[in-house]
N, C-alpha and C. Protein backbone atom coordinates (compact mmCIF):
# COMPACT_ATOMS: atom_id res chain seq x y z
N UNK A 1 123.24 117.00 105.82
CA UNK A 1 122.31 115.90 105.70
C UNK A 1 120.89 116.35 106.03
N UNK A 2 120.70 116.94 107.57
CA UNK A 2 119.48 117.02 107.65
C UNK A 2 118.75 118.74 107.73
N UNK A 3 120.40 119.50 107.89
CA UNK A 3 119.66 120.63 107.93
C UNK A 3 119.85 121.47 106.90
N UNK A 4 119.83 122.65 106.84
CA UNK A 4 119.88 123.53 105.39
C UNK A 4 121.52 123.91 105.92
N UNK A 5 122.26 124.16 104.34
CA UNK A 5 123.87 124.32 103.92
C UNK A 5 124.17 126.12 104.64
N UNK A 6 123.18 126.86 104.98
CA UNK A 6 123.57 128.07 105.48
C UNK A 6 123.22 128.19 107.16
N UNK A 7 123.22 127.11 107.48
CA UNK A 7 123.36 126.99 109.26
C UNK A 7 124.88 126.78 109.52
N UNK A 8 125.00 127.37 110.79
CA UNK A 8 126.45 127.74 110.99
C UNK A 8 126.65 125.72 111.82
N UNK A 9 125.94 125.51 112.35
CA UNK A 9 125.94 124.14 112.93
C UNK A 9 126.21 122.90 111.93
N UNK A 10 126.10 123.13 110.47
CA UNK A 10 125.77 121.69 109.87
C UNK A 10 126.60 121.33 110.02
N UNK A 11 128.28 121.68 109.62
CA UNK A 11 128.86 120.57 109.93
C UNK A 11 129.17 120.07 110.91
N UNK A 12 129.05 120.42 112.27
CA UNK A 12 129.26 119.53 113.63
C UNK A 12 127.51 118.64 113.53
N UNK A 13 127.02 119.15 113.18
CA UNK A 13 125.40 117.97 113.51
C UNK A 13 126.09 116.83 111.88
N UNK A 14 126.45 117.11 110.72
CA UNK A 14 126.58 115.71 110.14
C UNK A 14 127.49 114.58 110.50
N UNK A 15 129.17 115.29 111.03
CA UNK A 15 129.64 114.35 111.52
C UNK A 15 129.26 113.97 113.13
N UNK A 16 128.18 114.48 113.79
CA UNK A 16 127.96 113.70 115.13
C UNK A 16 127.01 112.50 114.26
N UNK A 17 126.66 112.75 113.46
CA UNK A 17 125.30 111.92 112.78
C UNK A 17 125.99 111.26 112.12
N UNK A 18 127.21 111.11 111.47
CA UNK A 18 128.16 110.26 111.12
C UNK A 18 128.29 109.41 111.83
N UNK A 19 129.19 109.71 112.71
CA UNK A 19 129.52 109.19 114.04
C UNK A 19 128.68 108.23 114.33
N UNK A 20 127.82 108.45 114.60
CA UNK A 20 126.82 107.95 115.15
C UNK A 20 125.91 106.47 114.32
N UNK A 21 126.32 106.82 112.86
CA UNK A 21 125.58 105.91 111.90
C UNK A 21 126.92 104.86 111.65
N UNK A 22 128.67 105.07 111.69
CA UNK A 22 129.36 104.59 111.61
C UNK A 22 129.17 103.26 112.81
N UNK A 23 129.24 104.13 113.82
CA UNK A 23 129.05 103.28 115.30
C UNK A 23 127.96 101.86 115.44
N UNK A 24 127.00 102.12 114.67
CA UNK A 24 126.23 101.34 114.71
C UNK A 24 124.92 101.25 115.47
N UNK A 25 125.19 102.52 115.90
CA UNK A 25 124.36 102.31 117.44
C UNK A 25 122.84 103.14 116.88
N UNK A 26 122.59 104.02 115.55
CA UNK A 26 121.64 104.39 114.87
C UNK A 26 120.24 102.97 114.77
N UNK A 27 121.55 102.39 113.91
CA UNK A 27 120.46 100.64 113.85
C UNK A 27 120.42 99.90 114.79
N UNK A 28 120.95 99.92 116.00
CA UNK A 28 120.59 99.36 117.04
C UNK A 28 119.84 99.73 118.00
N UNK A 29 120.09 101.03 117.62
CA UNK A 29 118.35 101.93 118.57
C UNK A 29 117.15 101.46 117.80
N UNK A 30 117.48 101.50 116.46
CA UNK A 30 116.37 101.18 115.43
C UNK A 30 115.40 99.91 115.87
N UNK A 31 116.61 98.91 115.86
CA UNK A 31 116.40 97.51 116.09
C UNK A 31 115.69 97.04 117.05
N UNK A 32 116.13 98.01 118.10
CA UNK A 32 115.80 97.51 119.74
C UNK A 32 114.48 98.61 120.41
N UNK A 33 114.44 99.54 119.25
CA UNK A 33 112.78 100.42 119.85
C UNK A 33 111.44 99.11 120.12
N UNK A 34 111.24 99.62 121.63
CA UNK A 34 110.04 98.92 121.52
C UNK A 34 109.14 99.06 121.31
N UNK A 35 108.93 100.56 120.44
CA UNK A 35 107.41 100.90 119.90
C UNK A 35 107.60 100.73 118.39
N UNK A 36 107.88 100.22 117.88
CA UNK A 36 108.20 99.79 116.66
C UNK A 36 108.13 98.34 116.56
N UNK A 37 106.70 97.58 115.85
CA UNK A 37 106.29 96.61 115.87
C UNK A 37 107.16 95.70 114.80
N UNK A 38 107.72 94.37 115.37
CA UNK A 38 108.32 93.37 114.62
C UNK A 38 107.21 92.91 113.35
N UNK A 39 106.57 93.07 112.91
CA UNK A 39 105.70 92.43 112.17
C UNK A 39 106.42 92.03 110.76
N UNK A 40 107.39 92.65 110.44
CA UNK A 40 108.41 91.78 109.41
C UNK A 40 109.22 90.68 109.72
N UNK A 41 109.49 90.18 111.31
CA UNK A 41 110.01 89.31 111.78
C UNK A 41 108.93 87.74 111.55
N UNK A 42 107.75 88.36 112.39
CA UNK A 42 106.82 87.43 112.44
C UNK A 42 106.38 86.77 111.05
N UNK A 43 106.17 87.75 110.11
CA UNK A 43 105.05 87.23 109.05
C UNK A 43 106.25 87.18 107.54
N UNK A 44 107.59 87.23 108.02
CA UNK A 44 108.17 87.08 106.88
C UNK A 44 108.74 85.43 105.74
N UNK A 45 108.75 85.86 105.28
CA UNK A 45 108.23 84.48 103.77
C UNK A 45 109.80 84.21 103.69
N UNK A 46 110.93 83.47 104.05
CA UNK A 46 112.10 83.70 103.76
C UNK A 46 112.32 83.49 102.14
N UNK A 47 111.77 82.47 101.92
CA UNK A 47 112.13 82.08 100.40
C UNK A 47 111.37 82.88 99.40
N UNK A 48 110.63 84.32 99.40
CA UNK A 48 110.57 85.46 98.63
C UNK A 48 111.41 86.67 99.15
N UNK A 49 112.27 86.79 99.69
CA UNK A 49 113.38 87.67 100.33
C UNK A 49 114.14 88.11 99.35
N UNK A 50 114.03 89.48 98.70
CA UNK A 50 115.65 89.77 98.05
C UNK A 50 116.66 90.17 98.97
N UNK A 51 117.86 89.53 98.33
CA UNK A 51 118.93 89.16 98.24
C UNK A 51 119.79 90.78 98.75
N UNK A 52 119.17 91.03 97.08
CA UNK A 52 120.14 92.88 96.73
C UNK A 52 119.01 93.24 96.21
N UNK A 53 119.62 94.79 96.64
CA UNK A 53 118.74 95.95 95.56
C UNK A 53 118.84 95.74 94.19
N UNK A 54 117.81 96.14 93.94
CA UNK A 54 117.33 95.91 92.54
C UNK A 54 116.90 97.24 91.50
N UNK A 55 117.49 97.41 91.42
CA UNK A 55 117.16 98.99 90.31
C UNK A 55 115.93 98.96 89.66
N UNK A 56 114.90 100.09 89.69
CA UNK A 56 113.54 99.61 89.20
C UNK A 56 113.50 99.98 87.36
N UNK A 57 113.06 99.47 86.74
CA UNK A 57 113.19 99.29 85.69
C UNK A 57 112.03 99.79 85.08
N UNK A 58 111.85 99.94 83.69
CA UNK A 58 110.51 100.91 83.12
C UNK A 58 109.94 99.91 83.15
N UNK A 59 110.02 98.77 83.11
CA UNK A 59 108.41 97.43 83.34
C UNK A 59 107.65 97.56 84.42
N UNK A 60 108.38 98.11 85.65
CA UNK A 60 108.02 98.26 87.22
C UNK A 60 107.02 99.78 86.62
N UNK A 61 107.36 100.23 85.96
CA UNK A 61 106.74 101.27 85.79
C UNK A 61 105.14 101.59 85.20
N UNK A 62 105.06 100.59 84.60
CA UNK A 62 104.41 101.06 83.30
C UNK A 62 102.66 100.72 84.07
N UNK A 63 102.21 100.67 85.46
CA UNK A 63 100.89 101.01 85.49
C UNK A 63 100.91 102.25 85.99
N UNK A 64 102.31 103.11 86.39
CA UNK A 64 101.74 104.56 86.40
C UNK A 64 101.83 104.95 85.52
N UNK A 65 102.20 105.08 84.30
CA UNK A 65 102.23 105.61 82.98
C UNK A 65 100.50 104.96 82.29
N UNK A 66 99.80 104.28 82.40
CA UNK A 66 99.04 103.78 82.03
C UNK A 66 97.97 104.62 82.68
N UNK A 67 97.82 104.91 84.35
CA UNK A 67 97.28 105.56 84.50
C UNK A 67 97.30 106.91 84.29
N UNK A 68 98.33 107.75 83.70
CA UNK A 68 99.24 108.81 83.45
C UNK A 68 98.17 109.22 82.23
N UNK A 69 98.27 108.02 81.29
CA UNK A 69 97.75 108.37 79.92
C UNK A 69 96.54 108.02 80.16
N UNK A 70 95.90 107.65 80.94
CA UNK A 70 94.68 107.99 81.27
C UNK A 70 93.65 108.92 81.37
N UNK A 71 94.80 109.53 82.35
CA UNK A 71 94.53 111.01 83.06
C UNK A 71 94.30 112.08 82.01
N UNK A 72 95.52 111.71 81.31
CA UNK A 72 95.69 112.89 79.88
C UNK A 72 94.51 112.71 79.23
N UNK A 73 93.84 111.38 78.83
CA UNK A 73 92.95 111.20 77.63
C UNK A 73 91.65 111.48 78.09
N UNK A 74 91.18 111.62 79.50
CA UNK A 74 89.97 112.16 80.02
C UNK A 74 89.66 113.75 80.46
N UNK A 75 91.03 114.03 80.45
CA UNK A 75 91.33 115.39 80.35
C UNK A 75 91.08 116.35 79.11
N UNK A 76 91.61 115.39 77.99
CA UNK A 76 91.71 116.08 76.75
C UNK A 76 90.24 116.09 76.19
N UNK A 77 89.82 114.89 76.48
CA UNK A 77 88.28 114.51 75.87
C UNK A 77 87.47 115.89 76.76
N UNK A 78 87.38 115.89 77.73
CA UNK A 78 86.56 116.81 78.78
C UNK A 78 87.09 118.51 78.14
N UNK A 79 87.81 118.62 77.91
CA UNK A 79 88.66 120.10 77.46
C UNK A 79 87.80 120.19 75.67
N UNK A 80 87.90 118.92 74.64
CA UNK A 80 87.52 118.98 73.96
C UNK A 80 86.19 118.98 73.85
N UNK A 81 85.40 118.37 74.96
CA UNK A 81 83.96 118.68 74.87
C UNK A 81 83.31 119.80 75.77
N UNK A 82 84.24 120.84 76.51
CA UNK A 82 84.41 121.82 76.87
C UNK A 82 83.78 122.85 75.09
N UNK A 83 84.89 122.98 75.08
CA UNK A 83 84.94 123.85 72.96
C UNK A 83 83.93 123.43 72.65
N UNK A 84 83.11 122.10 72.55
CA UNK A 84 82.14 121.74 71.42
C UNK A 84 81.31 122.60 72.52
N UNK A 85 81.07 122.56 73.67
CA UNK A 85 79.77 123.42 74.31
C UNK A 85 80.15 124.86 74.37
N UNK A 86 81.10 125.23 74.37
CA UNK A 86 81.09 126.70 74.75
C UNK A 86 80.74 127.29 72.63
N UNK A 87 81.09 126.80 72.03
CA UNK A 87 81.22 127.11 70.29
C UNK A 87 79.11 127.06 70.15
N UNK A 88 78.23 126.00 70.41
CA UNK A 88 77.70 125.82 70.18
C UNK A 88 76.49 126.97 70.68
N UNK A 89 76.97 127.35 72.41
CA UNK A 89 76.24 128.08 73.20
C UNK A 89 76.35 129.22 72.68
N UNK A 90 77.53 129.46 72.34
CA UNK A 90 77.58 131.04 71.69
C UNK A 90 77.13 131.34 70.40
N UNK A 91 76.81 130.02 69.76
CA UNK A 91 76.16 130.17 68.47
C UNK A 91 74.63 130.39 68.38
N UNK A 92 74.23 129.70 69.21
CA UNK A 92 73.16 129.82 69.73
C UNK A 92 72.46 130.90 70.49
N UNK A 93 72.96 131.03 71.90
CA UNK A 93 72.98 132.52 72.57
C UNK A 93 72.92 133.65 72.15
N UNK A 94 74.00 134.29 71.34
CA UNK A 94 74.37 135.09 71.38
C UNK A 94 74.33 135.53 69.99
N UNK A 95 73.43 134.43 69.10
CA UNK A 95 73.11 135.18 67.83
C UNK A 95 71.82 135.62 67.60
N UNK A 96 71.00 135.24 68.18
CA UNK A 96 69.37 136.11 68.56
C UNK A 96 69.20 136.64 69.87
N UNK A 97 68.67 137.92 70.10
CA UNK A 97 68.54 138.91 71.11
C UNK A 97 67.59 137.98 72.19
N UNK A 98 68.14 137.82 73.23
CA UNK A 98 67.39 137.64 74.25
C UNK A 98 66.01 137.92 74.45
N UNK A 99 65.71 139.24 74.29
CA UNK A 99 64.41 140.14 74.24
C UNK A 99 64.22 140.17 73.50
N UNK A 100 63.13 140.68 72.84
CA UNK A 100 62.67 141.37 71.37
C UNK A 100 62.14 142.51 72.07
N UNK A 101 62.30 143.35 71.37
CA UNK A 101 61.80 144.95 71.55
C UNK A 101 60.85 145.07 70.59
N UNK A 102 59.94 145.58 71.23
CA UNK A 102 58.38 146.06 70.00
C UNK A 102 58.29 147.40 69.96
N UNK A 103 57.93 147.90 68.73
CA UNK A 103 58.12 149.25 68.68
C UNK A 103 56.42 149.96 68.14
């Protein structure tokens, strides 16, 4: 569970951590820490409460994909106006001599 599969210890630390999460007494330390502020007790809305888990669905999704394709299209634009300056500079630059030499 919590440590890496080539420690000679994991399996006595998962089933004490079993143990321990079976027992109940994990969420009741949880429950009963007093540095761990109730503020879901106090300020909770009962009648917006789910019930059950809810599997997130691609609708839940779709303002990171929005910002996703965002990302891409300011990227691509910036990359593409990258080429239009580097094509233009070198057309420019690098087709008349810096200096002129007088002879």
């Amino acid at each position: 569970m919590f440590m890496f599969c080539l420690s000679v210890f994991v399996v006595n630390v998962n089933n004490r951590l079993m143990d321990l999460w079976e027992s109940g007494l994990l969420a009741f330390w949880v429950r009963n820490l007093p540095t761990i502020p109730k503020a879901n007790e106090c300020f909770a809305d009962e009648k917006n409460q789910v019930s059950r888990l809810v599997p997130i669905r691609l609708s839940d999704l779709t303002s990171a994909f929005l910002i996703l394709g965002i990302g891409i299209g300011l990227a691509s634009l910036s990359f593409l106006l990258e080429l239009i300056y580097y094509n233009m500079a070198k057309k420019y630059l690098f087709s008349a001599p810096l200096v002129e030499l007088k002879q």
